[in-house]
Protein backbone atom coordinates (compact mmCIF):
# COMPACT_ATOMS: atom_id res chain seq x y z
CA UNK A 1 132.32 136.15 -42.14
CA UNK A 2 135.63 137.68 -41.74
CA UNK A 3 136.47 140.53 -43.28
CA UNK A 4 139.72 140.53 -45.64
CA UNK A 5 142.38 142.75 -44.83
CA UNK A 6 144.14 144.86 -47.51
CA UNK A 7 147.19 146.43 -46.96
CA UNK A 8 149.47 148.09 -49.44
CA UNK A 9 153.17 148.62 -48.85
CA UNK A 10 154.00 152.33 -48.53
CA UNK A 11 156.31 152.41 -51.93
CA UNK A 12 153.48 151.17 -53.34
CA UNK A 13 151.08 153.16 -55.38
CA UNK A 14 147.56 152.32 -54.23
CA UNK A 15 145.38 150.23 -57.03
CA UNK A 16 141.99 152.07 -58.22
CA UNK A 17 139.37 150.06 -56.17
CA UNK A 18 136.36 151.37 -54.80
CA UNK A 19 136.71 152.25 -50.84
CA UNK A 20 133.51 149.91 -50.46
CA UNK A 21 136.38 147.17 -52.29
CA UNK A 22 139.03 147.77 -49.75
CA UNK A 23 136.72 147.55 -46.34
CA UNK A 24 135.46 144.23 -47.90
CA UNK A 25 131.66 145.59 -48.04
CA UNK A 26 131.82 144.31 -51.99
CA UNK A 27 134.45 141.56 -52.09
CA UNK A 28 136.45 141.48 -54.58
CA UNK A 29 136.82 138.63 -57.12
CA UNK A 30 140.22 137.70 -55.93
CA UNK A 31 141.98 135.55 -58.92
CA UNK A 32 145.58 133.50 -57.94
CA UNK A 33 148.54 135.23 -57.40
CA UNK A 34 150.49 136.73 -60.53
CA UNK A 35 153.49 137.91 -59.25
CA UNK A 36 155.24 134.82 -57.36
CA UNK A 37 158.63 137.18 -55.82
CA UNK A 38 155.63 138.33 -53.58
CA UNK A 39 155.56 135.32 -51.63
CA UNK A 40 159.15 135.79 -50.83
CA UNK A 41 160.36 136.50 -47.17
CA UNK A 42 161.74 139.62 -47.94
CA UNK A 43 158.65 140.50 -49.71
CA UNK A 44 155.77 139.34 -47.59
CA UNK A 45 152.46 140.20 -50.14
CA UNK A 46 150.91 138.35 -52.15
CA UNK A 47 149.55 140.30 -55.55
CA UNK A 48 146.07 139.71 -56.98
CA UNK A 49 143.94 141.06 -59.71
CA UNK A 50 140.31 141.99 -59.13
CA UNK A 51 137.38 141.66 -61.84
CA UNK A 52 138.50 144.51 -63.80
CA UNK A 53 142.43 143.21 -64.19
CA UNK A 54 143.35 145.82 -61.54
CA UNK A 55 146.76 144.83 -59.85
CA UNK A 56 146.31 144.87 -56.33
CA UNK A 57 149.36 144.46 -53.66
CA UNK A 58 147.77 142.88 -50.78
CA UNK A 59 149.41 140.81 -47.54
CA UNK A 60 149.39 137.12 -46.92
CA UNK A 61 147.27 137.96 -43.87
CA UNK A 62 143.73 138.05 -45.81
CA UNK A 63 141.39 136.23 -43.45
CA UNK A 64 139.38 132.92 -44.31
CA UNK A 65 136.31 132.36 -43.78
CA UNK A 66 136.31 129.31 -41.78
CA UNK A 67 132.74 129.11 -40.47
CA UNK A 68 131.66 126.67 -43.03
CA UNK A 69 135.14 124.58 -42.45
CA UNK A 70 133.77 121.60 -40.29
CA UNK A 71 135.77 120.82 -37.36
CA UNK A 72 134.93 117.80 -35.82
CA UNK A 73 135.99 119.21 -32.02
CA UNK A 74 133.91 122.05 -32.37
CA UNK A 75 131.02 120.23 -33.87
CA UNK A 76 131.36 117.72 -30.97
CA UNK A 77 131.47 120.64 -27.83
CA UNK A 78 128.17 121.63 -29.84
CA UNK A 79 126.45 118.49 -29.05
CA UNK A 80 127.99 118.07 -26.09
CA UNK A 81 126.90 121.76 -24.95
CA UNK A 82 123.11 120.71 -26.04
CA UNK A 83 123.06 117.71 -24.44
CA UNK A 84 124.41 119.72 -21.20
CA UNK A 85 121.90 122.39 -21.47
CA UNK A 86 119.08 119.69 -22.16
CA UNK A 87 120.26 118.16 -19.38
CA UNK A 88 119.75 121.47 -17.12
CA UNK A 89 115.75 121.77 -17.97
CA UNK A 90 114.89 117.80 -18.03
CA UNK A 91 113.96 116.55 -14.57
CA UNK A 92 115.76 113.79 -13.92
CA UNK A 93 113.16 111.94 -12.05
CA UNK A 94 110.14 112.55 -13.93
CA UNK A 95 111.35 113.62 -17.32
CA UNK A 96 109.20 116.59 -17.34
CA UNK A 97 110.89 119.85 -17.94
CA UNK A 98 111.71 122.30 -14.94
CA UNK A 99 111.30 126.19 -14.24
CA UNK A 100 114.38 126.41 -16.80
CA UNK A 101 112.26 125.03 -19.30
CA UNK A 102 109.04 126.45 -17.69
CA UNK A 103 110.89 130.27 -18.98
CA UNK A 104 112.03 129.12 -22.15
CA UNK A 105 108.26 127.92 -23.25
CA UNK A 106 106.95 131.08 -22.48
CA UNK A 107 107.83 133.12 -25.04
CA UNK A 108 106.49 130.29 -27.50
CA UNK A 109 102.91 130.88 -25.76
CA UNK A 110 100.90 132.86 -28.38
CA UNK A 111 98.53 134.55 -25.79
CA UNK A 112 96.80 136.88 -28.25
CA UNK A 113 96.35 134.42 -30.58
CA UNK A 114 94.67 131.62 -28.38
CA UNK A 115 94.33 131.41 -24.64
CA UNK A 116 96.31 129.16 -22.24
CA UNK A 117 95.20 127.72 -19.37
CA UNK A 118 97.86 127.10 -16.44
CA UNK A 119 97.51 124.51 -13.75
CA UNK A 120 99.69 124.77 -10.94
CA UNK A 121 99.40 121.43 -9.00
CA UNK A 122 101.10 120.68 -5.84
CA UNK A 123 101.00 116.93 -4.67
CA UNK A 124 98.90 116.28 -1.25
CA UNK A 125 100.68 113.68 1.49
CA UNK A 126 104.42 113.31 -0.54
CA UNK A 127 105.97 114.60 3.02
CA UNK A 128 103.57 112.05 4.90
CA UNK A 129 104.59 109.18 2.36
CA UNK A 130 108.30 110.04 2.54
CA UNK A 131 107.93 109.78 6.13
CA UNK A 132 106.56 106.51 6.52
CA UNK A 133 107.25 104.14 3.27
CA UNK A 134 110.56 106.24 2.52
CA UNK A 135 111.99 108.42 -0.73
CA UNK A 136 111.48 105.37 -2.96
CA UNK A 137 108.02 105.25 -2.42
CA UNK A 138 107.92 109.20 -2.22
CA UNK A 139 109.46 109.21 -5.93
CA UNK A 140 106.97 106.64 -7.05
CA UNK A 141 104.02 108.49 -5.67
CA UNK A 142 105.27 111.50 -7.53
CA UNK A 143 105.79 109.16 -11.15
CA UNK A 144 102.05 108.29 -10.41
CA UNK A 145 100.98 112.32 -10.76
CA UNK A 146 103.26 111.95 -14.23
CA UNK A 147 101.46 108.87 -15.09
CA UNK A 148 98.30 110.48 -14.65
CA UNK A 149 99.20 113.77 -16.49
CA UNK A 150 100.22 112.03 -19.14
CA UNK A 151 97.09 109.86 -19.66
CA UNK A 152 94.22 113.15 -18.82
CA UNK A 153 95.97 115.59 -20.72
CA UNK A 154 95.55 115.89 -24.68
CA UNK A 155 98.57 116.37 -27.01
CA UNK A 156 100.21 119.54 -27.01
CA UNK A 157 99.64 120.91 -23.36
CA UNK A 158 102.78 120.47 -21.09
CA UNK A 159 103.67 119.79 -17.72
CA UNK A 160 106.24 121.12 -15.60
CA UNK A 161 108.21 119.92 -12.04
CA UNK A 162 108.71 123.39 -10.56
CA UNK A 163 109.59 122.21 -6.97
CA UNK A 164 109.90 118.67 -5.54
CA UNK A 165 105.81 118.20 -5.57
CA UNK A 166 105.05 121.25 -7.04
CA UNK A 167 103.64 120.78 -11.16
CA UNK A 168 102.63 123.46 -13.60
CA UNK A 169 100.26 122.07 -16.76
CA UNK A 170 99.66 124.57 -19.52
CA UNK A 171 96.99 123.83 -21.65
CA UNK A 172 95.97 125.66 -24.54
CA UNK A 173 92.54 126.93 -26.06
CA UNK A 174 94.02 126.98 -29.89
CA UNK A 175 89.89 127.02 -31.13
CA UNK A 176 89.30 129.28 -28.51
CA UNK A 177 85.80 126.89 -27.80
CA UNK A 178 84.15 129.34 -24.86
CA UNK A 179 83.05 126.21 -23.03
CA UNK A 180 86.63 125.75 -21.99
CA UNK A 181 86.77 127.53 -18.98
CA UNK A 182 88.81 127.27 -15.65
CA UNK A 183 85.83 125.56 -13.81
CA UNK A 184 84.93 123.21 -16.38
CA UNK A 185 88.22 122.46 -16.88
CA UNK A 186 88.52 121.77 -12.72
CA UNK A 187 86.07 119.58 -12.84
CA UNK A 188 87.52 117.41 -15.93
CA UNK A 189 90.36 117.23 -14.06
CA UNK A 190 88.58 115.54 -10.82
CA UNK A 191 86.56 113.62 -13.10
CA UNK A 192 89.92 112.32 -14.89
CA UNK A 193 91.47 112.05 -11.44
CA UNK A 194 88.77 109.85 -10.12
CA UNK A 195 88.94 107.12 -13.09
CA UNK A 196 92.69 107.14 -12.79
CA UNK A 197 92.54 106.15 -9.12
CA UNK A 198 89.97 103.47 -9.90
CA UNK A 199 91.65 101.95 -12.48
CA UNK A 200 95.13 102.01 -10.91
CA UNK A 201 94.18 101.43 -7.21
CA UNK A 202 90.74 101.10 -5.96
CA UNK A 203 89.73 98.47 -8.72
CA UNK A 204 92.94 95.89 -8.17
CA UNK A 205 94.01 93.84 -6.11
CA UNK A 206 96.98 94.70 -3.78
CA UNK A 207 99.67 93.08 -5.81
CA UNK A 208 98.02 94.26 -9.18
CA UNK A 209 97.84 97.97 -8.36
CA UNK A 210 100.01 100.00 -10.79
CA UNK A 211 100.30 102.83 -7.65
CA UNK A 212 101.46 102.28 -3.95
CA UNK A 213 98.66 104.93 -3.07
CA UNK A 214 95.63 106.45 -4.53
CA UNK A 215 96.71 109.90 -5.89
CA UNK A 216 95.80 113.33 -4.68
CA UNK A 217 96.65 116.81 -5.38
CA UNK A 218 95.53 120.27 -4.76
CA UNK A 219 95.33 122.73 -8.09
CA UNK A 220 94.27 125.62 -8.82
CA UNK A 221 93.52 127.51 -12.66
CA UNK A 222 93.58 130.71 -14.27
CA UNK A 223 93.22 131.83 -18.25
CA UNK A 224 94.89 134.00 -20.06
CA UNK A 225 92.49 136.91 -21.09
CA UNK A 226 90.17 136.79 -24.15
CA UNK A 227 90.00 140.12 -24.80
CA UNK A 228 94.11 139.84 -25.78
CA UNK A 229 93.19 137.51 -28.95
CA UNK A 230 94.39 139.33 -31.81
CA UNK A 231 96.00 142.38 -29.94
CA UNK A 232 99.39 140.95 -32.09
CA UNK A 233 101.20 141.56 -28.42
CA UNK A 234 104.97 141.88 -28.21
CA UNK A 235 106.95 139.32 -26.27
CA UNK A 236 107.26 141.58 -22.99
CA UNK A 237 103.79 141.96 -22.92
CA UNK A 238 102.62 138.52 -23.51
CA UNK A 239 105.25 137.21 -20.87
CA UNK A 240 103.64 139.84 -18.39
CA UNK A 241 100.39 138.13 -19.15
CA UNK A 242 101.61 134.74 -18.71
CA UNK A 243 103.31 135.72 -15.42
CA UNK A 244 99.59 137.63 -14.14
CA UNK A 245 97.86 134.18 -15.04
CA UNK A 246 100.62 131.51 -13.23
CA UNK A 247 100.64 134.12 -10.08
CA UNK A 248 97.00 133.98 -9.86
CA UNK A 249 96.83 130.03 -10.93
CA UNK A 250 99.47 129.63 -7.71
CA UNK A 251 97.28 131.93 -5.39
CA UNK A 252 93.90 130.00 -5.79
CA UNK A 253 95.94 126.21 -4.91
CA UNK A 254 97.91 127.91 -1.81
CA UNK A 255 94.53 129.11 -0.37
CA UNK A 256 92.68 125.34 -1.18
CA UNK A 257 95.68 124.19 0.14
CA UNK A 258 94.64 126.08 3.37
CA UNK A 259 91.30 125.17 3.28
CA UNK A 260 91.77 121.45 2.70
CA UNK A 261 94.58 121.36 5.94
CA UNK A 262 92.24 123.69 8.48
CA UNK A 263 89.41 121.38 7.62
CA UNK A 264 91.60 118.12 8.44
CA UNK A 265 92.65 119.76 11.78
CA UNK A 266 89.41 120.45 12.34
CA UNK A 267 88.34 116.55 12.09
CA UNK A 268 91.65 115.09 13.49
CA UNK A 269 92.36 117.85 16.16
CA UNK A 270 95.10 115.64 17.61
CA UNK A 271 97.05 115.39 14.29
């Protein structure tokens, strides 16, 4: 709020008010004018009484608090602001959020209270299928990944498009159940992956499938550490945790990526 401004003209003899009154740290009970000449133009202040029947000169300049005055234009730049800045971390394609919503969740990640698994998952063939079928079937190849995030993962974990077929997952551990652990978690994931493929692709017939191709990705997982539950962290330090476990998350799916390419050149030399 505002604060009111009190001036008193100089022939005037300054009221009795507390100095915490006149900087407006204790507001005054300001009552309606009493002397109506002081509205005059050759007399520009207004004259109030406090609480205690005090006279008080004061000029027609006191500021209003006008933050709880609605004003429809400024309530409508609000929501048009939101929808703007929704609009910057939504995806367009997938409706997943992006890196710019990918920073704003991390703060809300409670590392030392539960931990949280990241998946970075980068799409396998996209540049292939893009090549041959064309973008439409490139952007329906990468709605099939959302498709299938959407059905493996439980409630609560999130996905992210970080690049065009890069994903980030976060999961979390909230009952901290020790049998959750990167590998086991891998190998849901390929378990989930192979049913989804089945019952999308493999199982239908060509004009049935619900997918142009059968859908694979390379991924790779790191935890937050265990030992950080209940450390009460502060914010820098739990982002510097997140930001350890997504680097290392990335590292492990660049070097399968690796892996999974030398071994095709090694069975298709001439490709």
């Amino acid at each position: 709020m505002a604060e009111s401004i009190i001036r008193v003209p100089p022939h005037e003899t300054q009221p009795r008010i507390p100095q915490k009154n006149v900087l407006g740290r204790d507001p005054l009970s300001l009552n309606q004018p009493t002397n109506q000449e002081s509205l005059s133009e050759n007399y520009p202040y207004k004259s109030y009484t406090n609480s205690d029947g005090e006279f008080i000169p004061v000029t027609g300049i006191i500021t209003i608090d006008a933050a709880n005055q609605p004003n429809p234009k400024v309530e409508q730049l609000k929501t048009e602001l939101n929808q703007t800045r929704e609009k910057c971390i939504v995806d367009q394609l997938t409706g997943l959020e992006n890196r710019h919503g990918l920073e704003r969740a991390k703060p809300k990640l409670e590392v030392d209270r539960y931990p949280v698994f990241f998946i970075v998952a980068d799409l396998d063939g996209l540049k292939r299928i893009n090549d041959q079928y064309g973008h439409d079937a490139g952007d329906r190849y990468i709605l099939s990944f959302v498709k299938f995030v959407k059905e493996a993962l439980r409630p609560g974990d999130d996905g992210y498009r970080t690049g065009g077929d890069e994903f980030l997952i976060t999961a979390k551990n909230i009952n901290t159940d020790p049998n959750f652990s990167p590998e086991i978690l891998r190998l849901r994931i390929l378990e989930k992956l192979e049913e989804f493929n089945e019952d999308n692709y493999y199982s239908k017939k060509s004009e049935d499938r619900t997918i142009d191709h059968p859908l694979q990705f390379t991924f790779g997982i790191e935890s937050t550490k265990l030992e950080l539950i209940g450390q009460n962290l502060n914010e820098d330090q739990r982002l510097k945790e997140i930001n350890r476990a997504i680097r290392i998350a990335d590292k492990k799916e660049v070097n399968l990526k690796k892996r999974k390419k030398a071994k095709q050149t090694e069975q298709n030399p001439q490709q």
